[in-house]
Protein backbone atom coordinates (compact mmCIF):
# COMPACT_ATOMS: atom_id res chain seq x y z
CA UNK A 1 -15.30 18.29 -36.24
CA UNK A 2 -14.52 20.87 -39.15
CA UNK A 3 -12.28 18.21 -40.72
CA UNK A 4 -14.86 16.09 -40.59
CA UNK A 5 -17.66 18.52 -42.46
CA UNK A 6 -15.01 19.49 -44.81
CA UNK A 7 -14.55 16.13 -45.92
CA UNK A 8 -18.37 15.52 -46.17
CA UNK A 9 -18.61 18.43 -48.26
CA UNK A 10 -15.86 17.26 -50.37
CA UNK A 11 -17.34 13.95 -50.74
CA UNK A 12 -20.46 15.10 -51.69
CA UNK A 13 -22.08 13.95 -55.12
CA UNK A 14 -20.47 16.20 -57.96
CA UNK A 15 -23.47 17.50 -60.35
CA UNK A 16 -23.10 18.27 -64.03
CA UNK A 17 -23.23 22.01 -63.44
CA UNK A 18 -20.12 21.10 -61.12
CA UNK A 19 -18.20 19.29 -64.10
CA UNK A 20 -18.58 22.15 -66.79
CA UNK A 21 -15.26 24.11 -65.64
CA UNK A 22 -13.78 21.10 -64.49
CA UNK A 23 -10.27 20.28 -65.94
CA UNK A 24 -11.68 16.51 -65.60
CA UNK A 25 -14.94 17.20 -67.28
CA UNK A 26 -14.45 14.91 -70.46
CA UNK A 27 -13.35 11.74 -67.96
CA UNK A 28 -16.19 12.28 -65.33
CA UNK A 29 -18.50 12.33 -68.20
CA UNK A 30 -17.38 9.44 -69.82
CA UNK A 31 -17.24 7.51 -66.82
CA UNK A 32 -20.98 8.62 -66.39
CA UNK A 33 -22.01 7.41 -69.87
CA UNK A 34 -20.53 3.94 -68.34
CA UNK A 35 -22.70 3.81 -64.80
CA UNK A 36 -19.95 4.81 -62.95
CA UNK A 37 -19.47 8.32 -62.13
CA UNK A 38 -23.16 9.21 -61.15
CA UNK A 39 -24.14 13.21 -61.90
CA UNK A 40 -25.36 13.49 -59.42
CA UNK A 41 -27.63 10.37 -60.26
CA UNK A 42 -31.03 8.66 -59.87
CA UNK A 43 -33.13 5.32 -59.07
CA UNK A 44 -32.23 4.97 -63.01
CA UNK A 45 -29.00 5.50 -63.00
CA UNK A 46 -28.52 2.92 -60.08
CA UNK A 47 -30.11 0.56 -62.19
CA UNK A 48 -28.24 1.18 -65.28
CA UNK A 49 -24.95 0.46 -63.11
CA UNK A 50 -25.92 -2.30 -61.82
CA UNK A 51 -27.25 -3.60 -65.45
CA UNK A 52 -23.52 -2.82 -66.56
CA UNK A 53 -22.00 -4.86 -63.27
CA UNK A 54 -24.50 -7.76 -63.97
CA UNK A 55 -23.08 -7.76 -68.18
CA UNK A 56 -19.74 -7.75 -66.71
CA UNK A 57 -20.57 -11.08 -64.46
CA UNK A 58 -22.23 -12.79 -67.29
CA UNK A 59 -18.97 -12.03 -69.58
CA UNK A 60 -16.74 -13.88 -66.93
CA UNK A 61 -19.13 -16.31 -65.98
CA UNK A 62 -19.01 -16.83 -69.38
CA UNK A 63 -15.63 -17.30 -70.55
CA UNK A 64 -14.74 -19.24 -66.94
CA UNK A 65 -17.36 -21.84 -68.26
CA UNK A 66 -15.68 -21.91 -71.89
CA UNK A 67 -12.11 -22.26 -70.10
CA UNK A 68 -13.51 -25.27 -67.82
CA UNK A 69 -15.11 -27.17 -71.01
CA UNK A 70 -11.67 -26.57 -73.14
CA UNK A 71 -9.27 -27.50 -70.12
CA UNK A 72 -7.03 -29.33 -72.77
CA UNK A 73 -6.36 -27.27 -75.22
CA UNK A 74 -3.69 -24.10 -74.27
CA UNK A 75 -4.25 -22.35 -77.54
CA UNK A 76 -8.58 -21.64 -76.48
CA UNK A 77 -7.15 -21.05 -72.83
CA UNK A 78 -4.48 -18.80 -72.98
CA UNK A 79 -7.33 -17.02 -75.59
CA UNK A 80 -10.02 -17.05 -73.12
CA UNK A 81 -7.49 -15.87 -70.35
CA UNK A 82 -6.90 -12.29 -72.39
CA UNK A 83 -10.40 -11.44 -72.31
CA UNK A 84 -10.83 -12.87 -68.80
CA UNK A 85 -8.18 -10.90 -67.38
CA UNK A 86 -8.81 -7.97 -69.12
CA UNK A 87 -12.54 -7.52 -68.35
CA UNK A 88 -11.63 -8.67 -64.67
CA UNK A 89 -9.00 -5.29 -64.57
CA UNK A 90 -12.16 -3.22 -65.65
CA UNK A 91 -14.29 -5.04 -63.58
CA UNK A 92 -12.18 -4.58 -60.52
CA UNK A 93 -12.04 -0.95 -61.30
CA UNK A 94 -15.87 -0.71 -61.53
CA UNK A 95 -16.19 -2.01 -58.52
CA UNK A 96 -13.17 0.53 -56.86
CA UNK A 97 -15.00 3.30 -58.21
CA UNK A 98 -18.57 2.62 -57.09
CA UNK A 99 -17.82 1.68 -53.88
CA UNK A 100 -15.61 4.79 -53.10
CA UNK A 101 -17.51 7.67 -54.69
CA UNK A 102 -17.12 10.07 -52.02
CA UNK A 103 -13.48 9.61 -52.03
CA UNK A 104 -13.44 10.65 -55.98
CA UNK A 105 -15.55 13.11 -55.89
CA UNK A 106 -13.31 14.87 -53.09
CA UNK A 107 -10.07 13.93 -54.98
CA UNK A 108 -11.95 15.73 -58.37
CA UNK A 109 -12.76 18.43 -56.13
CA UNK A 110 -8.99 19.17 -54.68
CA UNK A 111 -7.90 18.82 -58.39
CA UNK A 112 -9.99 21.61 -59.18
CA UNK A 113 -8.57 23.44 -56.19
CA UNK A 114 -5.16 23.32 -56.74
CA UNK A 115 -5.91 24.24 -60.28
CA UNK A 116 -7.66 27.20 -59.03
CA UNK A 117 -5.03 28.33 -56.57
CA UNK A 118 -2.45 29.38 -59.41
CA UNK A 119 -4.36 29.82 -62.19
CA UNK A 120 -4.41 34.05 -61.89
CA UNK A 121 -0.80 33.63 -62.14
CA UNK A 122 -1.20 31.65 -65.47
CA UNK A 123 -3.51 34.60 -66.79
CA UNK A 124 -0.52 36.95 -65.94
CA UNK A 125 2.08 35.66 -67.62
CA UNK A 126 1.94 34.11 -71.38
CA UNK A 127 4.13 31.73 -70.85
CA UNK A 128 2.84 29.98 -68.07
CA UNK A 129 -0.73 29.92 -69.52
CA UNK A 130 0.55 28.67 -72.87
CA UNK A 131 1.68 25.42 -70.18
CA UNK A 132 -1.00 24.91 -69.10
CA UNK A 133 -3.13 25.39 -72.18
CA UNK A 134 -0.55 22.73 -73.10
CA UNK A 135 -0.75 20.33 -70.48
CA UNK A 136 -4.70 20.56 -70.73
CA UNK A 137 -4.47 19.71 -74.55
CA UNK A 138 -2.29 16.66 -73.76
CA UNK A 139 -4.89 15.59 -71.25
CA UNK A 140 -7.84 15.86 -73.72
CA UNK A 141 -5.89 13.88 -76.67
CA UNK A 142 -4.76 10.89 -74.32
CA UNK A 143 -8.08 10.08 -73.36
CA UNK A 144 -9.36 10.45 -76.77
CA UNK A 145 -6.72 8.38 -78.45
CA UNK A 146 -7.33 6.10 -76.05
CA UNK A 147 -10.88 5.57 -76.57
CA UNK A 148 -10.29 5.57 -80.79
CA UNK A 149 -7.75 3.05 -80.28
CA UNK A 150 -10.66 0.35 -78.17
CA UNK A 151 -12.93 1.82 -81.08
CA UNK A 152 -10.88 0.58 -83.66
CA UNK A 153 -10.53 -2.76 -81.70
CA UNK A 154 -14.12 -3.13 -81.50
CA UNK A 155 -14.29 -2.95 -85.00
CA UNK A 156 -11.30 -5.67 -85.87
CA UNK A 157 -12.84 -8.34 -82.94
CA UNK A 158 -16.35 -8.23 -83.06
CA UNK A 159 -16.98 -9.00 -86.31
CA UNK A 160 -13.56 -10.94 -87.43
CA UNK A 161 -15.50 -14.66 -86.62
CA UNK A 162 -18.09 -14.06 -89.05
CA UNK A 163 -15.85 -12.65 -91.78
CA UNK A 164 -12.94 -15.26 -91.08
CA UNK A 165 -15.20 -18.04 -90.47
CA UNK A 166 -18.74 -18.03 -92.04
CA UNK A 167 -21.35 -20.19 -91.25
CA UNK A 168 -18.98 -21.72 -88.18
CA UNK A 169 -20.63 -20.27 -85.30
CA UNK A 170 -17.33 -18.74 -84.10
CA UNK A 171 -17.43 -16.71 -80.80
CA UNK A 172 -15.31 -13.42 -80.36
CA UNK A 173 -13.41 -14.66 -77.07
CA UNK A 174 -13.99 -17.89 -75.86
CA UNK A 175 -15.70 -20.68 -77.82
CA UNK A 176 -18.65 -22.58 -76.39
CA UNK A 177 -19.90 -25.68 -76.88
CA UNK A 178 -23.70 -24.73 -76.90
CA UNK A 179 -22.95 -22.05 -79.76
CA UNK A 180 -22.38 -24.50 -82.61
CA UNK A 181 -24.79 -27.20 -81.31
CA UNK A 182 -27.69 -25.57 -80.07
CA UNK A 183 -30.53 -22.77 -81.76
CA UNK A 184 -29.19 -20.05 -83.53
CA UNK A 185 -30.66 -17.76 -80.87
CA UNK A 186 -28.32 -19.24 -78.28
CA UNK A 187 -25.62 -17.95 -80.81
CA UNK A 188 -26.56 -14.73 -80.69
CA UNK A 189 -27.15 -14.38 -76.99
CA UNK A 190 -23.50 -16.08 -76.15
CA UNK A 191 -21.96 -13.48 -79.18
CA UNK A 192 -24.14 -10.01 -77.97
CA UNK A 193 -23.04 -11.19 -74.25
CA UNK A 194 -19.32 -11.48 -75.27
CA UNK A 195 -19.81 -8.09 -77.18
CA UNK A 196 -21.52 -6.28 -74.51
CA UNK A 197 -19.40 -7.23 -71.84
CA UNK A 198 -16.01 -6.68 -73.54
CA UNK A 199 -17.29 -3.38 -74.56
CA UNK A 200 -18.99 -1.97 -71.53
CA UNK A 201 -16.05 -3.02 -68.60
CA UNK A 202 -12.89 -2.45 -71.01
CA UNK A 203 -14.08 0.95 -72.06
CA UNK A 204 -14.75 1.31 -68.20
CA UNK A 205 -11.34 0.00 -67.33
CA UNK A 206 -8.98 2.24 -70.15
CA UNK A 207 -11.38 5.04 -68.69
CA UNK A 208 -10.64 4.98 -65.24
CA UNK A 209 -6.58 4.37 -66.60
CA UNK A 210 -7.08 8.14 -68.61
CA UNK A 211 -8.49 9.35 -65.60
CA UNK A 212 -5.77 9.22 -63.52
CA UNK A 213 -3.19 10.00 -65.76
CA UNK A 214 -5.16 13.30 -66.61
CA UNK A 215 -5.07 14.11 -62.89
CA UNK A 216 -1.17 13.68 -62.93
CA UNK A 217 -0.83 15.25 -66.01
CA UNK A 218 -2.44 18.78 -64.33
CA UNK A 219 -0.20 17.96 -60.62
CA UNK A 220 2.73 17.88 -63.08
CA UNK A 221 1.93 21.18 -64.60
CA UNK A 222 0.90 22.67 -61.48
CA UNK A 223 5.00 21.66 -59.46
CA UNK A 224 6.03 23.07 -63.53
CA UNK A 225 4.10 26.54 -62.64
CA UNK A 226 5.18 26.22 -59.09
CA UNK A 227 8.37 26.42 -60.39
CA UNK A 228 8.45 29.04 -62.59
CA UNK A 229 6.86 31.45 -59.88
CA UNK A 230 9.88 30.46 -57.62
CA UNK A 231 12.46 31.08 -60.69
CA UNK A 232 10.89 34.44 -61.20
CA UNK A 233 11.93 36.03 -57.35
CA UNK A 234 13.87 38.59 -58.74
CA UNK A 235 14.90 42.16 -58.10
CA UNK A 236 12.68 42.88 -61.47
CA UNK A 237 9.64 40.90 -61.14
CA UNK A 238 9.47 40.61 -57.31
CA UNK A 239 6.51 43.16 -57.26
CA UNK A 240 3.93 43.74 -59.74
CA UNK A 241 3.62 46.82 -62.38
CA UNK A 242 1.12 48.12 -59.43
CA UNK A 243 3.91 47.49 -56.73
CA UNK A 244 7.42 48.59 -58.81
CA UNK A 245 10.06 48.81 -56.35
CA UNK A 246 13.01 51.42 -56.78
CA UNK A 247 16.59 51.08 -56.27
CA UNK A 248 16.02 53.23 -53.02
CA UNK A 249 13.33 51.31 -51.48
CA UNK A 250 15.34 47.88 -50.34
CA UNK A 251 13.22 47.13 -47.55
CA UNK A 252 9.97 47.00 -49.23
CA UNK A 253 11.65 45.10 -52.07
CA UNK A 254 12.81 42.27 -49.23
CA UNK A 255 9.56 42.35 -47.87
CA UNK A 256 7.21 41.70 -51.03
CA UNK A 257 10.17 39.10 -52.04
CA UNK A 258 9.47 37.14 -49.03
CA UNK A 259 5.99 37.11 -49.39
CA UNK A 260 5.91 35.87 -52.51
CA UNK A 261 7.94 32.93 -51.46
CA UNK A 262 5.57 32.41 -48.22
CA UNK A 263 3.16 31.99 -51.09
CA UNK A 264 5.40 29.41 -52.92
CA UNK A 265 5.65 27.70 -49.99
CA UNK A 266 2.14 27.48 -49.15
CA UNK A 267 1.85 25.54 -52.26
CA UNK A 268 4.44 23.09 -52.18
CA UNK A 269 2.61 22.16 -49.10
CA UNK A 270 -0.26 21.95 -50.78
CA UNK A 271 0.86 19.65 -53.61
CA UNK A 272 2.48 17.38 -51.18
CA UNK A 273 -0.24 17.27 -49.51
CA UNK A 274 -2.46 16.55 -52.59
CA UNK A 275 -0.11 13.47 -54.10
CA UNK A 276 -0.01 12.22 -50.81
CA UNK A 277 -3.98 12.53 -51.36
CA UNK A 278 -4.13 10.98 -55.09
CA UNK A 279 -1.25 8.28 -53.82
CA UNK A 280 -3.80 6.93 -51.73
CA UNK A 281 -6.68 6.81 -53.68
CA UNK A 282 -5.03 5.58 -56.75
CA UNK A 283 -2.57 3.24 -55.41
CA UNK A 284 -5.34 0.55 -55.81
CA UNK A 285 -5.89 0.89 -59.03
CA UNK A 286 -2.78 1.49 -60.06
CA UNK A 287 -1.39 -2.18 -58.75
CA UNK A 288 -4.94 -3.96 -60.11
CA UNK A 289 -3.45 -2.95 -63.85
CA UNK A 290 0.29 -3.51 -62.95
CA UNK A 291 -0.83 -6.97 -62.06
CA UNK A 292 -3.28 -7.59 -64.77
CA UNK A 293 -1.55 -5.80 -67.42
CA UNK A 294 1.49 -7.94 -67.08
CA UNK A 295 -0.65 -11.39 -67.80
CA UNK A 296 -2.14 -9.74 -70.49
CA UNK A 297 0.87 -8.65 -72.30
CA UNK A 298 2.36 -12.24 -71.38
CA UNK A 299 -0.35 -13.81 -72.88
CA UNK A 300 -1.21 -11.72 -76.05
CA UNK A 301 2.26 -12.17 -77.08
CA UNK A 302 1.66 -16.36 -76.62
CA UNK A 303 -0.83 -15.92 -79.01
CA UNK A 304 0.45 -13.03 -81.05
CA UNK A 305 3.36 -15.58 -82.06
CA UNK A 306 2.21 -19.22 -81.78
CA UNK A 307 -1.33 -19.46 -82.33
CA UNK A 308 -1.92 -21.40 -85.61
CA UNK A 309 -4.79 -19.29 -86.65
CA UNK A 310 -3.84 -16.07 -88.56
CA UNK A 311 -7.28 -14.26 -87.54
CA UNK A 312 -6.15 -15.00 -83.89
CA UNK A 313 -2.84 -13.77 -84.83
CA UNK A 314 -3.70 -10.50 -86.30
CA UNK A 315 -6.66 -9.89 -83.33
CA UNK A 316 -3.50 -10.53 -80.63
CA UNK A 317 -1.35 -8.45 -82.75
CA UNK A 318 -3.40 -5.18 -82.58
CA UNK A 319 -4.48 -5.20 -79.09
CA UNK A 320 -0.95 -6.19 -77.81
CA UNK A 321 0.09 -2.04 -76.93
CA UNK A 322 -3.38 -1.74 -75.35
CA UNK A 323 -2.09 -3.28 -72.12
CA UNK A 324 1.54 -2.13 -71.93
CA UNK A 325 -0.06 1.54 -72.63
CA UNK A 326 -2.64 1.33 -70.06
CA UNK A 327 0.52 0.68 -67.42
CA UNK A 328 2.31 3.54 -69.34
CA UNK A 329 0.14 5.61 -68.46
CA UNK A 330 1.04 5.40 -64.99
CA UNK A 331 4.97 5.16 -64.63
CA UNK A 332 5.24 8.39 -67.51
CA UNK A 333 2.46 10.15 -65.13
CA UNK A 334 3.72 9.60 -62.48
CA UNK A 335 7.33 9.75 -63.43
CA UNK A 336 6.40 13.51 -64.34
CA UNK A 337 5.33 14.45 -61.13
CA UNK A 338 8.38 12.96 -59.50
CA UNK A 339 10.80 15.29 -61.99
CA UNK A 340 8.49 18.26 -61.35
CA UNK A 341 8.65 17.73 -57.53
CA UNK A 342 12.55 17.01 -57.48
CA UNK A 343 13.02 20.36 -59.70
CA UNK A 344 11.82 22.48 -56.88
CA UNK A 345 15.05 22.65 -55.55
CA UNK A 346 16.56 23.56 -58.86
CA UNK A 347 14.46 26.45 -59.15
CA UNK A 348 15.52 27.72 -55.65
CA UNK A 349 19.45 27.98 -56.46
CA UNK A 350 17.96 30.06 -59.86
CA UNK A 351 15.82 32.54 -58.02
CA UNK A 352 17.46 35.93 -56.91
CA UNK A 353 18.21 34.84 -53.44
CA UNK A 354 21.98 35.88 -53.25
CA UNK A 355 21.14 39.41 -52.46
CA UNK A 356 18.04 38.64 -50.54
CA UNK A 357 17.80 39.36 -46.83
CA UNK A 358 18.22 36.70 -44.01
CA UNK A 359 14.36 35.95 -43.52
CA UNK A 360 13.62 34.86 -46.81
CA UNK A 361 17.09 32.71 -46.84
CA UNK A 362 15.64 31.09 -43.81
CA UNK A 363 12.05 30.72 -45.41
CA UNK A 364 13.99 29.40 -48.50
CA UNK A 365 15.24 26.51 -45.98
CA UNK A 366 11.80 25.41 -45.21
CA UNK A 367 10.78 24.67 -49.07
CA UNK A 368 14.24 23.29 -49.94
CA UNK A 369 14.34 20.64 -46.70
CA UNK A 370 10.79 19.41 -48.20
CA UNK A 371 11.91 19.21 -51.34
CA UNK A 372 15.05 17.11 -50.45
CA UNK A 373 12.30 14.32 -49.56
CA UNK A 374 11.35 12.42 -53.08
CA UNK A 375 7.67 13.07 -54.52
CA UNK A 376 6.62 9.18 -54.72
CA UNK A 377 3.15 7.67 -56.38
CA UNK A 378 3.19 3.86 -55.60
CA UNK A 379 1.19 0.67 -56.72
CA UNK A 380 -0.30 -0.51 -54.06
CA UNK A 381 2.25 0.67 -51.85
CA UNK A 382 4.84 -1.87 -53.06
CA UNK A 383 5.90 -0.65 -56.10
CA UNK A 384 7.39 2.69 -56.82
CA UNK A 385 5.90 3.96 -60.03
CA UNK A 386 7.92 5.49 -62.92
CA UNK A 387 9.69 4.88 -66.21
CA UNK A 388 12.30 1.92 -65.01
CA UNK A 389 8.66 0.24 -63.25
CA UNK A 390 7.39 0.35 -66.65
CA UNK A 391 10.68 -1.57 -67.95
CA UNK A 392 10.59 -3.90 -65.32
CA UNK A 393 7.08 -4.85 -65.72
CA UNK A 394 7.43 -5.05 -69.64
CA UNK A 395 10.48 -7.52 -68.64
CA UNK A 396 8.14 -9.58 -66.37
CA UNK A 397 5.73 -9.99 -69.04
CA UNK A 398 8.17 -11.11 -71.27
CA UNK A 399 9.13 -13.99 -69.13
CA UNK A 400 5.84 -15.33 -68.67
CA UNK A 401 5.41 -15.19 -72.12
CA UNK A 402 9.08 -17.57 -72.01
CA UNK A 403 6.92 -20.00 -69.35
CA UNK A 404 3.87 -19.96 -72.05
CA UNK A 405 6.23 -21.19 -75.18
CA UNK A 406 8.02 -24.03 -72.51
CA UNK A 407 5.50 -25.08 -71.64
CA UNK A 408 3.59 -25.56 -75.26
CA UNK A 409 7.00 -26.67 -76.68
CA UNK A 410 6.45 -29.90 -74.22
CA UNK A 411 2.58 -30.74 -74.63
């Protein structure tokens, strides 16, 4: 019944006041400018999400109309398909996130927690806040290079038809019969609606992406500090300035040894028990990009290389590392928690344990038989993720890019 309350109250709506100390303040709030994250929300903020989920729709309503009246031609298809499979990712992710809100909130919550849980020890020692002042700056400029990067794509694909091609009635994305035929207000309702769309659900998509590799960026730096601590259980540093033990006092030195490493161990639990936690809440997600991404990759490059239009080529051309990063994201993030997690038991051979007393050897046992069993983040539970997914995925694109050129080489 407590487990149950606990989780309510961790599920709860976060508020704005909630965010400010946050170390995922800047991707909540983005995420809230977007309908998605509400804080902690209204009958107007409903609204505006579903206004953003109804855009979406149109967008791939759309384009899947576009693709159906252009069957024939591969070049308009295989165009269409990159904005169709990209806004679907976001869309997909929109939908992940609004339906599971109490889930996020708790998982921003526990973040926050474990953050919380060692952070005296990073205002203790220089070197361990100058990590995670790190790690926290790293955070911040991913999702900010992230969001200049779709800026700067906004600006190349928006307005490329009517500098490439004036006075054709070119769309963005996918070309429509009804935009060169009919009014000129039909133009601008089929252009603002490809606009609108690509804007509001990619920026949601890349967003939710930098969201979770922010929260493995701070795990990682958390099994880093974790590390250090356990590194640092030595004769010298065992005990505080407050607490200095002396040569003559061996039994209090044992004793405030071994509960330091009680303490270590309480957090290794902890952060097993927390990517255990963000496994299964981003596992989802992380598989809806994997399999998207790897389309969209496959495709761009089609296009990047054989369309016959050089504005298509150049378009193709700039946004081809937005998908490969967005899955990049993932294997290095999670990749880093993995390393951090394996070099537990690396930091228990370096500690000071060869003159320490038989209970903490045996405590020692406890931490290094969980960390014999691999930290893993999956896709979806299929996929492992890390740095040779990432290769592997990059390789799969690759080859249905190979399909796409066979099977334009015979039409």
């Amino acid at each position: 019944m407590e487990r149950r309350d606990d989780e309510a109250t961790e599920g709860r709506v976060l508020t704005w006041r909630e965010t400010a100390d946050s170390v995922l303040k800047y991707n909540i709030r983005q995420l809230c400018v977007f309908g998605v994250w509400p804080l902690p929300g209204s009958a107007l903020f409903h609204a505006y999400t579903v206004f953003v989920c109804a855009i979406g729709l149109a967008g791939l309503a759309q384009d899947l109309a576009g693709v159906y009246a252009c069957w024939d031609d591969l070049q308009e298809v295989t165009m269409a398909l990159i904005h169709i499979l990209s806004v679907s990712s976001g869309f997909v992710k929109l939908a992940y996130f609004v339906c599971r809100r109490p889930v996020l909130n708790a998982l921003v919550r526990r973040t926050g927690q474990l953050v919380s849980a060692q952070r005296h020890f990073c205002d203790s020692d220089e070197r361990l806040r100058a990590t995670f002042r790190a790690s926290h700056r790293k955070a911040v400029y991913i999702t900010l290079l992230a969001y200049g990067y779709l800026s700067v794509q906004g600006c190349i694909w928006f307005p490329l038809p009517m500098i490439a091609y004036p006075g054709e009635r070119k769309l963005p994305f996918m070309q429509m019969p009804g935009a060169t035929t009919g009014s000129i207000y039909v133009y601008v309702l089929l252009y603002s609606l490809q606009c609108l769309s690509s804007m509001f659900v990619t920026f949601i998509g890349v967003t939710v992406d930098c969201f979770f590799a922010v929260v493995m960026i701070h795990t990682a730096v958390q099994f880093r500090i974790l590390n250090a601590r356990i590194e640092a259980l030595r004769p010298d540093v065992a005990g505080s300035a407050s607490t200095r033990i002396t040569v003559n006092d061996q039994s209090k030195y044992h004793d405030n040894m071994y509960n330091q490493l009680c303490q270590c161990i309480q957090t290794h639990q902890r952060l097993l028990r927390f990517v255990r936690y963000l496994d299964s809440v981003m596992n989802p997600v992380a598989m809806t990009q994997f399999t998207f991404g790897v389309m969209v990759v496959g495709i761009t490059l089609f296009q990047a290389s054989d369309s016959p239009s050089s504005s298509t080529i150049f378009k193709c051309a700039t946004w081809l590392p937005m998908p490969g990063t967005q899955i990049f994201m993932y294997c290095w993030g999670a990749h880093d928690v993995i390393d951090q997690g394996e070099a537990v038991g690396g930091a228990l051979y370096r500690c000071g344990w060869v003159d320490a007393g038989g209970s903490l050897k045996r405590a020692m046992l406890i931490i290094m038989s969980c960390a014999r069993k691999p930290v893993s983040l999956t896709a979806g539970r299929v996929y492992a993720i890390n740095r040779a997914t990432f290769i592997s995925l990059m390789n799969a694109a690759y080859s249905y890019y190979t399909l796409l050129r066979q099977v334009n080489g015979r039409e």
